[in-house]
PDB file of N, CA and C in Angstrom:
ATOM      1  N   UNK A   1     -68.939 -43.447 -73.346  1.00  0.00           N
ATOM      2  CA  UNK A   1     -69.118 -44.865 -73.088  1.00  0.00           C
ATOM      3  C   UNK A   1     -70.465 -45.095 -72.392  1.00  0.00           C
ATOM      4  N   UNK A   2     -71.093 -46.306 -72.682  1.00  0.00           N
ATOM      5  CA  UNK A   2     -72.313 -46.554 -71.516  1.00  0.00           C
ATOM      6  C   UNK A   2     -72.330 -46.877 -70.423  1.00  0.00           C
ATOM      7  N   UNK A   3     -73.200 -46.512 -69.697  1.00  0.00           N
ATOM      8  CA  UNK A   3     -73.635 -46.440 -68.730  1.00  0.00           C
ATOM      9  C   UNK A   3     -73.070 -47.920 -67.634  1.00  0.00           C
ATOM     10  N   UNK A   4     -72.187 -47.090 -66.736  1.00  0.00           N
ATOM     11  CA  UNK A   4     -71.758 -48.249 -65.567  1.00  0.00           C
ATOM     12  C   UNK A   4     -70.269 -48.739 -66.211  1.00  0.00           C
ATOM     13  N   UNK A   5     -69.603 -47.657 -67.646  1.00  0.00           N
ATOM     14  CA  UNK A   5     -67.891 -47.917 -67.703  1.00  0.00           C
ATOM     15  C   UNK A   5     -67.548 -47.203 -66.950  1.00  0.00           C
ATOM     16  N   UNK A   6     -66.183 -47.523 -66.770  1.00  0.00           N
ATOM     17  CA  UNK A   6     -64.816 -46.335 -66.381  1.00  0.00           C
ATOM     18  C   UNK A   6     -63.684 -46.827 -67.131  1.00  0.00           C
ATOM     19  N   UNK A   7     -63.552 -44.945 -67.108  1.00  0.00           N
ATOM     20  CA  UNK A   7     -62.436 -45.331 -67.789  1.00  0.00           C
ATOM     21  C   UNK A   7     -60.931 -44.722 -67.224  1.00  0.00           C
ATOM     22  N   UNK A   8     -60.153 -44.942 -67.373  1.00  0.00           N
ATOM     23  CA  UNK A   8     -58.456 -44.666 -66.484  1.00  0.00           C
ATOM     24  C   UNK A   8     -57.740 -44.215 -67.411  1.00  0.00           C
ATOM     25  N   UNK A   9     -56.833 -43.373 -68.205  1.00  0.00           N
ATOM     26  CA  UNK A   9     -55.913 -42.735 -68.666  1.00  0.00           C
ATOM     27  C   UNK A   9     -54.917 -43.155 -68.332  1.00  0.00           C
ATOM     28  N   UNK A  10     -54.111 -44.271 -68.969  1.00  0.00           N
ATOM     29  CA  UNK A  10     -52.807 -44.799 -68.261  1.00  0.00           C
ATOM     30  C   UNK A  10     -51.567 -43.690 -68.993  1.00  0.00           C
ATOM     31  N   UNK A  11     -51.710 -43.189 -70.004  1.00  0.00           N
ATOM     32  CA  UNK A  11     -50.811 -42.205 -71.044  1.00  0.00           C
ATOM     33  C   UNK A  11     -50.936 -41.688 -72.070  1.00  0.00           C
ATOM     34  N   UNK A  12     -50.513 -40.205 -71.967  1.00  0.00           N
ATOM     35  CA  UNK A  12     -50.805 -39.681 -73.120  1.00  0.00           C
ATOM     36  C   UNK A  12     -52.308 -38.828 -72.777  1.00  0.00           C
ATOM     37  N   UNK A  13     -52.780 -37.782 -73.875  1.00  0.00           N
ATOM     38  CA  UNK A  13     -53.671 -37.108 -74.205  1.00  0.00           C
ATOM     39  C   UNK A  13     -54.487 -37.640 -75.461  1.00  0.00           C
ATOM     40  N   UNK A  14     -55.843 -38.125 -75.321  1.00  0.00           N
ATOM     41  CA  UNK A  14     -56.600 -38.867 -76.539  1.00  0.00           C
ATOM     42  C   UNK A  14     -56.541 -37.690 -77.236  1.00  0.00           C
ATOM     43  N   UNK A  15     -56.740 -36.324 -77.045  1.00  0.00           N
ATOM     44  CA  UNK A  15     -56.977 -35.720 -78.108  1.00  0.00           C
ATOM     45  C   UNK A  15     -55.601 -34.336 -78.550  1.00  0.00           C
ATOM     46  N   UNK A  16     -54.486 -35.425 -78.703  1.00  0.00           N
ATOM     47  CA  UNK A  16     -53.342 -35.009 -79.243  1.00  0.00           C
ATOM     48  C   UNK A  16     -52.771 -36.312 -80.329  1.00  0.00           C
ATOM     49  N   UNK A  17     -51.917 -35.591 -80.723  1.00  0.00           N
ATOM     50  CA  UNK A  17     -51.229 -36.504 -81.536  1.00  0.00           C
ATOM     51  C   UNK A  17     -49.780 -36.982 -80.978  1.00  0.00           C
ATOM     52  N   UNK A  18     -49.852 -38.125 -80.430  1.00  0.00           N
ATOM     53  CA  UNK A  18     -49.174 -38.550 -79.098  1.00  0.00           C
ATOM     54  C   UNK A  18     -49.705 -40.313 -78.568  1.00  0.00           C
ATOM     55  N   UNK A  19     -48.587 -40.973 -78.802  1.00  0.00           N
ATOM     56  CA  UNK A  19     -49.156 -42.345 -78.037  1.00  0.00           C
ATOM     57  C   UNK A  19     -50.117 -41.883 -77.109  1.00  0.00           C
ATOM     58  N   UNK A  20     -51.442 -43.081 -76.754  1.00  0.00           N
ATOM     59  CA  UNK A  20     -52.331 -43.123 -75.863  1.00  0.00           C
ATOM     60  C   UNK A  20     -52.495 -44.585 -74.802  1.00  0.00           C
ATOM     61  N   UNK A  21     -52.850 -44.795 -73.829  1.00  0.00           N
ATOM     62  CA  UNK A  21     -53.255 -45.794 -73.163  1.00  0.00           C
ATOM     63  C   UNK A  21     -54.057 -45.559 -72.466  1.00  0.00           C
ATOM     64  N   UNK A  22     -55.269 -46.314 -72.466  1.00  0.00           N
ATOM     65  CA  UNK A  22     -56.178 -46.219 -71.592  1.00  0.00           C
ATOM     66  C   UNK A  22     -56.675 -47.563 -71.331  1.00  0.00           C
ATOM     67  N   UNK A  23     -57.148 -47.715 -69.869  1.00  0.00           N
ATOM     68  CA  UNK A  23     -57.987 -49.062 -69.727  1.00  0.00           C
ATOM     69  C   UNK A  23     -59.848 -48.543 -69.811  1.00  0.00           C
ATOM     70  N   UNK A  24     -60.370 -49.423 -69.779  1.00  0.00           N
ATOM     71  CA  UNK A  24     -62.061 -49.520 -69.401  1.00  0.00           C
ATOM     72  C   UNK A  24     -62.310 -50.881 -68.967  1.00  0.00           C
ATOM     73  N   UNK A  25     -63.053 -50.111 -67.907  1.00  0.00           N
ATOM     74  CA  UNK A  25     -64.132 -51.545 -67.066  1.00  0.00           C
ATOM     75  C   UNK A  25     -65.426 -51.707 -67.411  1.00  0.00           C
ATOM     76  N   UNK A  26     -65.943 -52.662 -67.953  1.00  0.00           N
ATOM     77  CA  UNK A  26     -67.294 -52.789 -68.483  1.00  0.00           C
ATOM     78  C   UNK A  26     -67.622 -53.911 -67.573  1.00  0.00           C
ATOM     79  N   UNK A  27     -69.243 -53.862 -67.254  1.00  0.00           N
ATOM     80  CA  UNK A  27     -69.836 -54.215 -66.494  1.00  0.00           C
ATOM     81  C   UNK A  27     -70.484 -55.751 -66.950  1.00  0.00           C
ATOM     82  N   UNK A  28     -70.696 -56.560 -66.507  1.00  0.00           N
ATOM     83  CA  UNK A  28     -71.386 -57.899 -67.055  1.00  0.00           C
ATOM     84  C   UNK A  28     -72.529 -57.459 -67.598  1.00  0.00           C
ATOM     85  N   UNK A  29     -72.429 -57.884 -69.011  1.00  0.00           N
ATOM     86  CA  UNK A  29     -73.316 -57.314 -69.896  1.00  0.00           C
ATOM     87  C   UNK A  29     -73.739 -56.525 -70.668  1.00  0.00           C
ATOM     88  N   UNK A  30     -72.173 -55.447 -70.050  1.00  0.00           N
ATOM     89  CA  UNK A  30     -71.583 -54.220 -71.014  1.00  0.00           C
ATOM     90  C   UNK A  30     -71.620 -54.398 -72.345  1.00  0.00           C
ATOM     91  N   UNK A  31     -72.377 -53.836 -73.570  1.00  0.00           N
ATOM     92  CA  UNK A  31     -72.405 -53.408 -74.841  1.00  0.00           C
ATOM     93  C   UNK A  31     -71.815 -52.306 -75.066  1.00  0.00           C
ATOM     94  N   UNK A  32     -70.748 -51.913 -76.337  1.00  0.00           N
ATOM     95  CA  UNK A  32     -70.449 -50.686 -76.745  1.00  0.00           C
ATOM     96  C   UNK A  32     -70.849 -51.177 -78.551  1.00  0.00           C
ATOM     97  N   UNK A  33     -72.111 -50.174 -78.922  1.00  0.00           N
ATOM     98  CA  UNK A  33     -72.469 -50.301 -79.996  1.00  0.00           C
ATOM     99  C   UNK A  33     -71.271 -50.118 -80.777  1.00  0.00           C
ATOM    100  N   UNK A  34     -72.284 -50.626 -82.002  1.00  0.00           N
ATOM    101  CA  UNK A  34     -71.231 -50.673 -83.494  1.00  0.00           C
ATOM    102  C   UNK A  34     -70.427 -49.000 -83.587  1.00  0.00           C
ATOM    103  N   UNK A  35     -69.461 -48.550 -83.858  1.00  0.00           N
ATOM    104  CA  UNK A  35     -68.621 -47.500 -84.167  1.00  0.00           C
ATOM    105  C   UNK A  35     -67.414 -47.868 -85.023  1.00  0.00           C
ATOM    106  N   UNK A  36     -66.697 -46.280 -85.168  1.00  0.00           N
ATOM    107  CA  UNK A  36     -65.382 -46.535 -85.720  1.00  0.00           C
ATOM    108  C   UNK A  36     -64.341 -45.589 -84.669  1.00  0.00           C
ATOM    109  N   UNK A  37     -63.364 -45.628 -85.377  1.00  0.00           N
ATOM    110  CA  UNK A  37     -62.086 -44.895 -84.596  1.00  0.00           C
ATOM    111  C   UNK A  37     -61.579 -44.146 -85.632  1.00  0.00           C
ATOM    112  N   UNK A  38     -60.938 -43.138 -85.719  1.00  0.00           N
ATOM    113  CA  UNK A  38     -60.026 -42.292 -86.832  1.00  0.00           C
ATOM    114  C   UNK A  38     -58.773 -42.909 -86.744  1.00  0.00           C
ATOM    115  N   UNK A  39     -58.107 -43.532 -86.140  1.00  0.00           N
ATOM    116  CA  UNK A  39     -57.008 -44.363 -85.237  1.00  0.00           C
ATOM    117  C   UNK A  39     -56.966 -45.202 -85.743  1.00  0.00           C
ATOM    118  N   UNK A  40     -55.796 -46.533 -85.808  1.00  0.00           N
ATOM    119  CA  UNK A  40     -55.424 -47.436 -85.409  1.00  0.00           C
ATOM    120  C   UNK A  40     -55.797 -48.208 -84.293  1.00  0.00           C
ATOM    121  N   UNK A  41     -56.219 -49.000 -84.168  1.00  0.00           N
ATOM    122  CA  UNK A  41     -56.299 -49.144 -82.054  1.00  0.00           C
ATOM    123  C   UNK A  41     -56.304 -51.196 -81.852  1.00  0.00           C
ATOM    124  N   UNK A  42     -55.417 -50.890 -80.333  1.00  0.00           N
ATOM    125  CA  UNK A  42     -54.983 -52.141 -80.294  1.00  0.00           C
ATOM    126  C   UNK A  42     -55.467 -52.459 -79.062  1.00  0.00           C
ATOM    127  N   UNK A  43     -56.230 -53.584 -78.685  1.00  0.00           N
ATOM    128  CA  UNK A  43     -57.277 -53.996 -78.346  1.00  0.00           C
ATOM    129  C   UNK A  43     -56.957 -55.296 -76.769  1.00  0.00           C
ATOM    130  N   UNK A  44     -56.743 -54.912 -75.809  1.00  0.00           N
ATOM    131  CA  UNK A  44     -55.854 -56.073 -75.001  1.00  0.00           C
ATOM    132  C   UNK A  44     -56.792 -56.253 -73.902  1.00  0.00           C
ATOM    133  N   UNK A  45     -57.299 -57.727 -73.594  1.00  0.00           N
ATOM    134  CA  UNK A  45     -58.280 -58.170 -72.559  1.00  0.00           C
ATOM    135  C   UNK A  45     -57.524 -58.164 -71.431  1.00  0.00           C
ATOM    136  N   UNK A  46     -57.638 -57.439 -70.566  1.00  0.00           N
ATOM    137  CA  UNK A  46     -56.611 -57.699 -69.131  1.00  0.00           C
ATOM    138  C   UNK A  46     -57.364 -58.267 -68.124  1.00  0.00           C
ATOM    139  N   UNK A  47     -58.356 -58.446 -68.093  1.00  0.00           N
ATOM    140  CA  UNK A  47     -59.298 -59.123 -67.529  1.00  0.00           C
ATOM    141  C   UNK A  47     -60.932 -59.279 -67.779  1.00  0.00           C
ATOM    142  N   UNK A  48     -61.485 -60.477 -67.287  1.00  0.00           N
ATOM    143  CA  UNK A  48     -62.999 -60.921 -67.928  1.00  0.00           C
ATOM    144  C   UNK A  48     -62.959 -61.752 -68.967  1.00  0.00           C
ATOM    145  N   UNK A  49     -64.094 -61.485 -69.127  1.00  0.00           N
ATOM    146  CA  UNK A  49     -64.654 -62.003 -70.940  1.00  0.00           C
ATOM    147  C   UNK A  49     -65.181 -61.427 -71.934  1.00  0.00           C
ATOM    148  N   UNK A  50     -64.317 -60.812 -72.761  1.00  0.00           N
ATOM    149  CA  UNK A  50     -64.922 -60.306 -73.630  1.00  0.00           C
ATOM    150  C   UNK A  50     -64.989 -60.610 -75.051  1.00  0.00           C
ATOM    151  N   UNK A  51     -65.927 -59.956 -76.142  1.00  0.00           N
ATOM    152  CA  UNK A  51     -66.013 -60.242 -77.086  1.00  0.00           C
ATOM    153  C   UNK A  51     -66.625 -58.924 -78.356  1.00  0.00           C
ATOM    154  N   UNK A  52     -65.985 -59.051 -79.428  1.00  0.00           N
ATOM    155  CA  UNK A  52     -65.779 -58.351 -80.336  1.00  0.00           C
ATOM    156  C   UNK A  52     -66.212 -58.651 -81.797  1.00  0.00           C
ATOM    157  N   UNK A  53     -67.007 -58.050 -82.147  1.00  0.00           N
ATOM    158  CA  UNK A  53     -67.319 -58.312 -84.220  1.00  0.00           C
ATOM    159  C   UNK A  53     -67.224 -56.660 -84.348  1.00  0.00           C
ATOM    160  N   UNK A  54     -67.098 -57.376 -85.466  1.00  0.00           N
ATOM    161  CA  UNK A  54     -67.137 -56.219 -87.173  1.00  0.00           C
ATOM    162  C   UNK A  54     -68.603 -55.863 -87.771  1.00  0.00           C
ATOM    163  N   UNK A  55     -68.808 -54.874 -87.926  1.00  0.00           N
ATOM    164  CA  UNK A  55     -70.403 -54.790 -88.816  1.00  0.00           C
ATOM    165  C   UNK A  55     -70.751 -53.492 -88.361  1.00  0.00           C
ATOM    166  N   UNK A  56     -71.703 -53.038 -88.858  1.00  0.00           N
ATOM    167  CA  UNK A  56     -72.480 -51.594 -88.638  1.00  0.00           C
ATOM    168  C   UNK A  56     -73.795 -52.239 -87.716  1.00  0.00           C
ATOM    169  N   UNK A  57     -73.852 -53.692 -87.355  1.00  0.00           N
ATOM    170  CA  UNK A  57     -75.333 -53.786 -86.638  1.00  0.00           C
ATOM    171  C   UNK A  57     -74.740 -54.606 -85.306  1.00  0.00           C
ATOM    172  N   UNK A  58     -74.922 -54.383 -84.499  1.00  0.00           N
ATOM    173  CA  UNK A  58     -74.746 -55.197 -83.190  1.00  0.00           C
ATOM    174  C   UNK A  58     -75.475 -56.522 -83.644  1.00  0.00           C
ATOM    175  N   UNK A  59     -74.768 -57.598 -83.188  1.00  0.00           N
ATOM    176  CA  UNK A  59     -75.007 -59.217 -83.849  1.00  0.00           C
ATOM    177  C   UNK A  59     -74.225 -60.341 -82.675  1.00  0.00           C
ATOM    178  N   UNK A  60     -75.282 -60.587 -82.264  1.00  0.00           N
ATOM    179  CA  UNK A  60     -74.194 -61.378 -81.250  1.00  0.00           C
ATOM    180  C   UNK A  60     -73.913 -62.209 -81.359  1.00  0.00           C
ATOM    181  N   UNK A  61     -74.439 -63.270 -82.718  1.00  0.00           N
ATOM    182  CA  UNK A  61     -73.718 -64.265 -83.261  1.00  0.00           C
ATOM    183  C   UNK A  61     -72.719 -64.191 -84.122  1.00  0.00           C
ATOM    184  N   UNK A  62     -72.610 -62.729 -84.223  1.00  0.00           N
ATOM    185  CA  UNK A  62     -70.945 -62.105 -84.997  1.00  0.00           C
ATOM    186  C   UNK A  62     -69.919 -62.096 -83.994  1.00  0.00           C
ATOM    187  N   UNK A  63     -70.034 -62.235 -82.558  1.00  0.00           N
ATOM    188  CA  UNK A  63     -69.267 -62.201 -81.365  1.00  0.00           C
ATOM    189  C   UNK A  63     -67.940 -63.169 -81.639  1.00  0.00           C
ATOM    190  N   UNK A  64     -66.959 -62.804 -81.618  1.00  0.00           N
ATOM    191  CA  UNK A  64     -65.886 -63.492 -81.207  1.00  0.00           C
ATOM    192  C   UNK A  64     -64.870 -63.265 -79.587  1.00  0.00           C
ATOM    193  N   UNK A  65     -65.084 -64.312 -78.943  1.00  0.00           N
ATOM    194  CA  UNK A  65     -64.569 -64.594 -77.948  1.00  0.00           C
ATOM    195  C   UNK A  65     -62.991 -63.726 -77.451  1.00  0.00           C
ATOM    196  N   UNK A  66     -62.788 -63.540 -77.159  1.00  0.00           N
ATOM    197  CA  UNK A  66     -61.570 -62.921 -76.207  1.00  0.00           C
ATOM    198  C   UNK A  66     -61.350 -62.803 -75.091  1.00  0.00           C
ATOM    199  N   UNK A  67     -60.708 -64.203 -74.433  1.00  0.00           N
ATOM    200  CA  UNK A  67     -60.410 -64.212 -73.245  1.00  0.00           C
ATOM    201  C   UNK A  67     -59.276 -63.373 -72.483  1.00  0.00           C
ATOM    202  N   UNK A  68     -59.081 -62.997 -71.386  1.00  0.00           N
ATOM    203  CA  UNK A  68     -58.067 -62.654 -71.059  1.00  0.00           C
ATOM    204  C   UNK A  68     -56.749 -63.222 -71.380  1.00  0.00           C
ATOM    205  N   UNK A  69     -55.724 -61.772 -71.589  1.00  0.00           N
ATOM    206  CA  UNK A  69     -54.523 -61.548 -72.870  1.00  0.00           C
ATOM    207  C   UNK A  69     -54.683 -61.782 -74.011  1.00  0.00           C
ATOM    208  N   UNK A  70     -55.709 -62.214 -74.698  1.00  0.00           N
ATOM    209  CA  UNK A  70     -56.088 -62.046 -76.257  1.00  0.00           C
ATOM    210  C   UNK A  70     -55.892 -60.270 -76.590  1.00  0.00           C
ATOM    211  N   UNK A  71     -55.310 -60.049 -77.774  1.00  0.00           N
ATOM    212  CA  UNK A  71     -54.949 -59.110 -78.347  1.00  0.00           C
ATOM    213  C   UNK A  71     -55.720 -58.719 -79.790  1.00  0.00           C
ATOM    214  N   UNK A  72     -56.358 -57.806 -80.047  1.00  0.00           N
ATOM    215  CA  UNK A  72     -56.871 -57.500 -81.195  1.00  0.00           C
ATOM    216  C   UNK A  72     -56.011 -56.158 -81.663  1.00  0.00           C
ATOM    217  N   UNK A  73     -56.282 -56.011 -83.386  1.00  0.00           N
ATOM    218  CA  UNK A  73     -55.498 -54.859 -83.891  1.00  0.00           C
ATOM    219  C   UNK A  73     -56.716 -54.450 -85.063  1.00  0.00           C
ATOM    220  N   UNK A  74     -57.158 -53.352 -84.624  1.00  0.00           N
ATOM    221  CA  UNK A  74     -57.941 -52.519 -85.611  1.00  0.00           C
ATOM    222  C   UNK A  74     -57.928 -51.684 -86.313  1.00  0.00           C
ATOM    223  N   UNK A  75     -57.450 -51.741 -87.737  1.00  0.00           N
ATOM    224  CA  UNK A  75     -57.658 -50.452 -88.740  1.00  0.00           C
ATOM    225  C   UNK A  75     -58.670 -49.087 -88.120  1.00  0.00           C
ATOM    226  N   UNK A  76     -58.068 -48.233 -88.458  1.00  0.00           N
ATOM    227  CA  UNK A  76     -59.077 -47.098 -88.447  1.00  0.00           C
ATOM    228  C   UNK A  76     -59.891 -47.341 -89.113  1.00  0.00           C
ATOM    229  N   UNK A  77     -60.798 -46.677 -89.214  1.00  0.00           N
ATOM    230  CA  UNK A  77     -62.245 -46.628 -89.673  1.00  0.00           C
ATOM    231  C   UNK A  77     -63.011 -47.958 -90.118  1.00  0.00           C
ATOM    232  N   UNK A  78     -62.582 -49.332 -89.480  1.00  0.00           N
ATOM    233  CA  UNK A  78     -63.066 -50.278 -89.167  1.00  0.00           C
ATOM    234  C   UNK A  78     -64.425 -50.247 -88.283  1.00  0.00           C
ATOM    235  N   UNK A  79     -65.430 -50.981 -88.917  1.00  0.00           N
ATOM    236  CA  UNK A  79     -66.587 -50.689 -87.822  1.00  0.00           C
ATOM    237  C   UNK A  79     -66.855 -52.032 -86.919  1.00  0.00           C
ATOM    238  N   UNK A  80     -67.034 -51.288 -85.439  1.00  0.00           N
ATOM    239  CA  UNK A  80     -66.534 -52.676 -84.800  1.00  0.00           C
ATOM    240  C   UNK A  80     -67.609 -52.493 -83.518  1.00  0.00           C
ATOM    241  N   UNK A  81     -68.039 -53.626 -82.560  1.00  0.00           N
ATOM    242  CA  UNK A  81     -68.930 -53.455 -81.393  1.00  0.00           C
ATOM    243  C   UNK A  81     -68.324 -54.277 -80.624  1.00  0.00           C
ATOM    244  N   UNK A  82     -69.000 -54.105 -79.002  1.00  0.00           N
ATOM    245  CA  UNK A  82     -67.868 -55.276 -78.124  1.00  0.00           C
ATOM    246  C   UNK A  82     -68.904 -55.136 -77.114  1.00  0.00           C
ATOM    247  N   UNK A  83     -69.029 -56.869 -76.321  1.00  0.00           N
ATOM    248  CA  UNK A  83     -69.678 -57.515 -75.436  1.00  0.00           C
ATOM    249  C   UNK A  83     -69.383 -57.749 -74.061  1.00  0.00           C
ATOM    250  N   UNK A  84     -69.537 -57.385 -73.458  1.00  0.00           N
ATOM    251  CA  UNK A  84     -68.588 -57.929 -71.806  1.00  0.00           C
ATOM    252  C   UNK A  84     -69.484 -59.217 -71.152  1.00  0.00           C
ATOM    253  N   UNK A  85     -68.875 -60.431 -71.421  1.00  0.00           N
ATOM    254  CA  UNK A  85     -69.820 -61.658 -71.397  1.00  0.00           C
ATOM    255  C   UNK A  85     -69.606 -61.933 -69.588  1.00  0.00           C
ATOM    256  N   UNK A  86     -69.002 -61.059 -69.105  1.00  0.00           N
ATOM    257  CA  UNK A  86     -68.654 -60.608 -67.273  1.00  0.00           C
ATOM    258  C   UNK A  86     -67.879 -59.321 -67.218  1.00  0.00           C
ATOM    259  N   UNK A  87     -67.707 -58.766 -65.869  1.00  0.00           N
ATOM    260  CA  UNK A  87     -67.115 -57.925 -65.670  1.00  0.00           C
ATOM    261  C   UNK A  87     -65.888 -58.149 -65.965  1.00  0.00           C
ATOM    262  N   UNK A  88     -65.430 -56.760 -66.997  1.00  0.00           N
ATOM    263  CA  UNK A  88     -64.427 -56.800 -67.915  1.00  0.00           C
ATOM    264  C   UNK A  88     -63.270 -55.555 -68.429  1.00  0.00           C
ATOM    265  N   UNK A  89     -61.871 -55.759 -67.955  1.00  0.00           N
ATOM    266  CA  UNK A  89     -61.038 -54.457 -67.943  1.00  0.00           C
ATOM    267  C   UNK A  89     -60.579 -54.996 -69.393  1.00  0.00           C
ATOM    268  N   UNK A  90     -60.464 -54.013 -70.665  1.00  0.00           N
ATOM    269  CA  UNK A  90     -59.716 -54.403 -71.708  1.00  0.00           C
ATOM    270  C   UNK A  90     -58.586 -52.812 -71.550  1.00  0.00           C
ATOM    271  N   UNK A  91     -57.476 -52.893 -72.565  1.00  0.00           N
ATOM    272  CA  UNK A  91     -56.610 -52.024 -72.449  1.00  0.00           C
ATOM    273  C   UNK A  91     -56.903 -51.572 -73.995  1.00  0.00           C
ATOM    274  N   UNK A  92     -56.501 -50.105 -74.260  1.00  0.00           N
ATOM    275  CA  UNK A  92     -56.523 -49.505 -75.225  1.00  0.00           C
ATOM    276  C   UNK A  92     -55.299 -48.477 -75.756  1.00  0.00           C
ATOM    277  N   UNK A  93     -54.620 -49.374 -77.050  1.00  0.00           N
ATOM    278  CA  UNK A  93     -53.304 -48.224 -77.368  1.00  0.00           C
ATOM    279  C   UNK A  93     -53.266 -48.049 -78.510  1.00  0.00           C
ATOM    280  N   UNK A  94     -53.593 -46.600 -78.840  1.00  0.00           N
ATOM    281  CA  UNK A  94     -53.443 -46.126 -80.564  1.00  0.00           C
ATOM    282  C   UNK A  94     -52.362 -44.788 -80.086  1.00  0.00           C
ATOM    283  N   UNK A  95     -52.254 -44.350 -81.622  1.00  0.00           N
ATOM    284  CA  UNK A  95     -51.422 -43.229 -81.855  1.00  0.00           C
ATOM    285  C   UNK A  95     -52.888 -42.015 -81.479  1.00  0.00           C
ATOM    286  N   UNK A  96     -52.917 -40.995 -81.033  1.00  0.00           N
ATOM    287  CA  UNK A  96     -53.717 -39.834 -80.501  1.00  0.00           C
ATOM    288  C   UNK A  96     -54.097 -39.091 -81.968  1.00  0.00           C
ATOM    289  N   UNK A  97     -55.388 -38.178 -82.202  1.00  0.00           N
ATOM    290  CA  UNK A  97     -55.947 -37.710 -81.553  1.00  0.00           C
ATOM    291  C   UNK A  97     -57.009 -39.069 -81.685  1.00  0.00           C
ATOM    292  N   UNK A  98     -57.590 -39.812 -80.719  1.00  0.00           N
ATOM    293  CA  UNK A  98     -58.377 -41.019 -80.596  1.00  0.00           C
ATOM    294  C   UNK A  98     -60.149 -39.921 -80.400  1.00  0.00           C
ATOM    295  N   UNK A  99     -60.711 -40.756 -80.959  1.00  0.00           N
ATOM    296  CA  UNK A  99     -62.121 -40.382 -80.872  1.00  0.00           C
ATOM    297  C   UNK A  99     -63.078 -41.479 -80.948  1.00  0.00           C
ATOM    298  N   UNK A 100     -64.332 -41.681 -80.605  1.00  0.00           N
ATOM    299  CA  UNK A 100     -65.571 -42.862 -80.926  1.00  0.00           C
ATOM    300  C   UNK A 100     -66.622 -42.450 -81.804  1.00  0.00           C
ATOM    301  N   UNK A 101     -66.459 -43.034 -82.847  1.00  0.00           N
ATOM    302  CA  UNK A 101     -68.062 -42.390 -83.800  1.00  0.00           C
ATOM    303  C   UNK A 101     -69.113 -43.453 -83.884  1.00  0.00           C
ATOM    304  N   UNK A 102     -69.986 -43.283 -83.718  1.00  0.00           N
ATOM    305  CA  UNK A 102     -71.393 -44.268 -83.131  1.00  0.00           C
ATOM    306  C   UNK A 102     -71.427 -44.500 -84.675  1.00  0.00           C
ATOM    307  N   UNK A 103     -71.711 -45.749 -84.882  1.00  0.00           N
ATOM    308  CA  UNK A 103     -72.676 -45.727 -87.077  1.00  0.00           C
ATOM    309  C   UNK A 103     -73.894 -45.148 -86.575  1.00  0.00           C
ATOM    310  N   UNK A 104     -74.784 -45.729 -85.049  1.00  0.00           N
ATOM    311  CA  UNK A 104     -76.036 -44.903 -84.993  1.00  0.00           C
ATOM    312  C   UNK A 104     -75.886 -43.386 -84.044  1.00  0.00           C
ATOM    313  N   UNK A 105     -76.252 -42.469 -84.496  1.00  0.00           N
ATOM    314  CA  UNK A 105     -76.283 -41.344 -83.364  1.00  0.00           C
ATOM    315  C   UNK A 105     -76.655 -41.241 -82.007  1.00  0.00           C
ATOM    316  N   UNK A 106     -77.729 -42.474 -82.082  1.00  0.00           N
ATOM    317  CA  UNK A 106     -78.622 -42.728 -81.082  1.00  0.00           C
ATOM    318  C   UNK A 106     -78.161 -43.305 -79.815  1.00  0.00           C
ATOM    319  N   UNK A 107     -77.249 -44.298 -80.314  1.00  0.00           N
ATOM    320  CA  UNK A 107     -76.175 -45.400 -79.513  1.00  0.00           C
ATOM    321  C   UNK A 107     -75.828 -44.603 -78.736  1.00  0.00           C
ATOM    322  N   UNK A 108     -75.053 -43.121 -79.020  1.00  0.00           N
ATOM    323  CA  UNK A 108     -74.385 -42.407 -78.443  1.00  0.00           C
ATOM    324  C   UNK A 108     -74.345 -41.978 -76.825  1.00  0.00           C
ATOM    325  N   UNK A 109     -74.073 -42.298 -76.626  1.00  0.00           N
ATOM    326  CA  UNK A 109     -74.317 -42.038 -74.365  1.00  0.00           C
ATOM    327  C   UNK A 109     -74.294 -41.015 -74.243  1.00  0.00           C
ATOM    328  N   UNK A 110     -73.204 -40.077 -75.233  1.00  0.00           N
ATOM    329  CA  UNK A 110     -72.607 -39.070 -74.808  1.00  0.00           C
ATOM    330  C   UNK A 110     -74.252 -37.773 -75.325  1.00  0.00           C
ATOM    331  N   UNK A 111     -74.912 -38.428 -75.831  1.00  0.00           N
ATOM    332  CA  UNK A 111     -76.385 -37.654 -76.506  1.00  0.00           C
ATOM    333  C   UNK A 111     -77.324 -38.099 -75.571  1.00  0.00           C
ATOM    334  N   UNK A 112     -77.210 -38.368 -74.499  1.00  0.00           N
ATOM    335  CA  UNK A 112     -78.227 -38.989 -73.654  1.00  0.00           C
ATOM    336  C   UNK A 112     -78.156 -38.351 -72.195  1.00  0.00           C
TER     337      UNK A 112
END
């Protein structure tokens, strides 16, 4: 994740095959580039403002709004990016083994 998330493990092992929950806190102004998931994944604002599109290019007039308790549901290998328009906890629950694939390599935090 970039720089200034956290993230909390509410259940489960991401890299089993096994319900998962996790929260993340993104920071005002938090970007998580365009990616996919191998997963299913279900998408819950528990607090802030956040916002979410579809596409392989970060677009922020592709942004759709999600206020707190808005719920999203994402196909696997859906390509998707997300905005933290303030400091922002969303919740995260797929079936395991969960992973993040950048569309760019570069995006990647975890390469940095």
């Amino acid at each position: 994740m970039p720089a200034g998330v956290k993230v909390s493990i509410l259940y489960g092992d991401i890299k089993k095959a096994e319900p998962i929950g996790f929260r993340v806190k993104l920071p005002a102004g938090g970007m998580i580039a365009p990616h996919t998931h191998p997963v299913d994944e279900r998408v819950t604002v528990i607090s802030g403002a956040f916002a979410m599109g579809e596409g392989e290019k970060f677009d922020k007039a592709a942004l759709k709004d999600m206020p707190a308790g808005s719920v999203a549901i994402f196909p696997r290998g859906c390509t998707m990016f997300g905005f933290a328009r303030e400091e922002t906890i969303i919740q995260v629950n797929a079936e395991g083994p969960w992973a993040i694939n950048y569309i760019n390599p570069a995006d990647d935090p975890r390469k940095k």
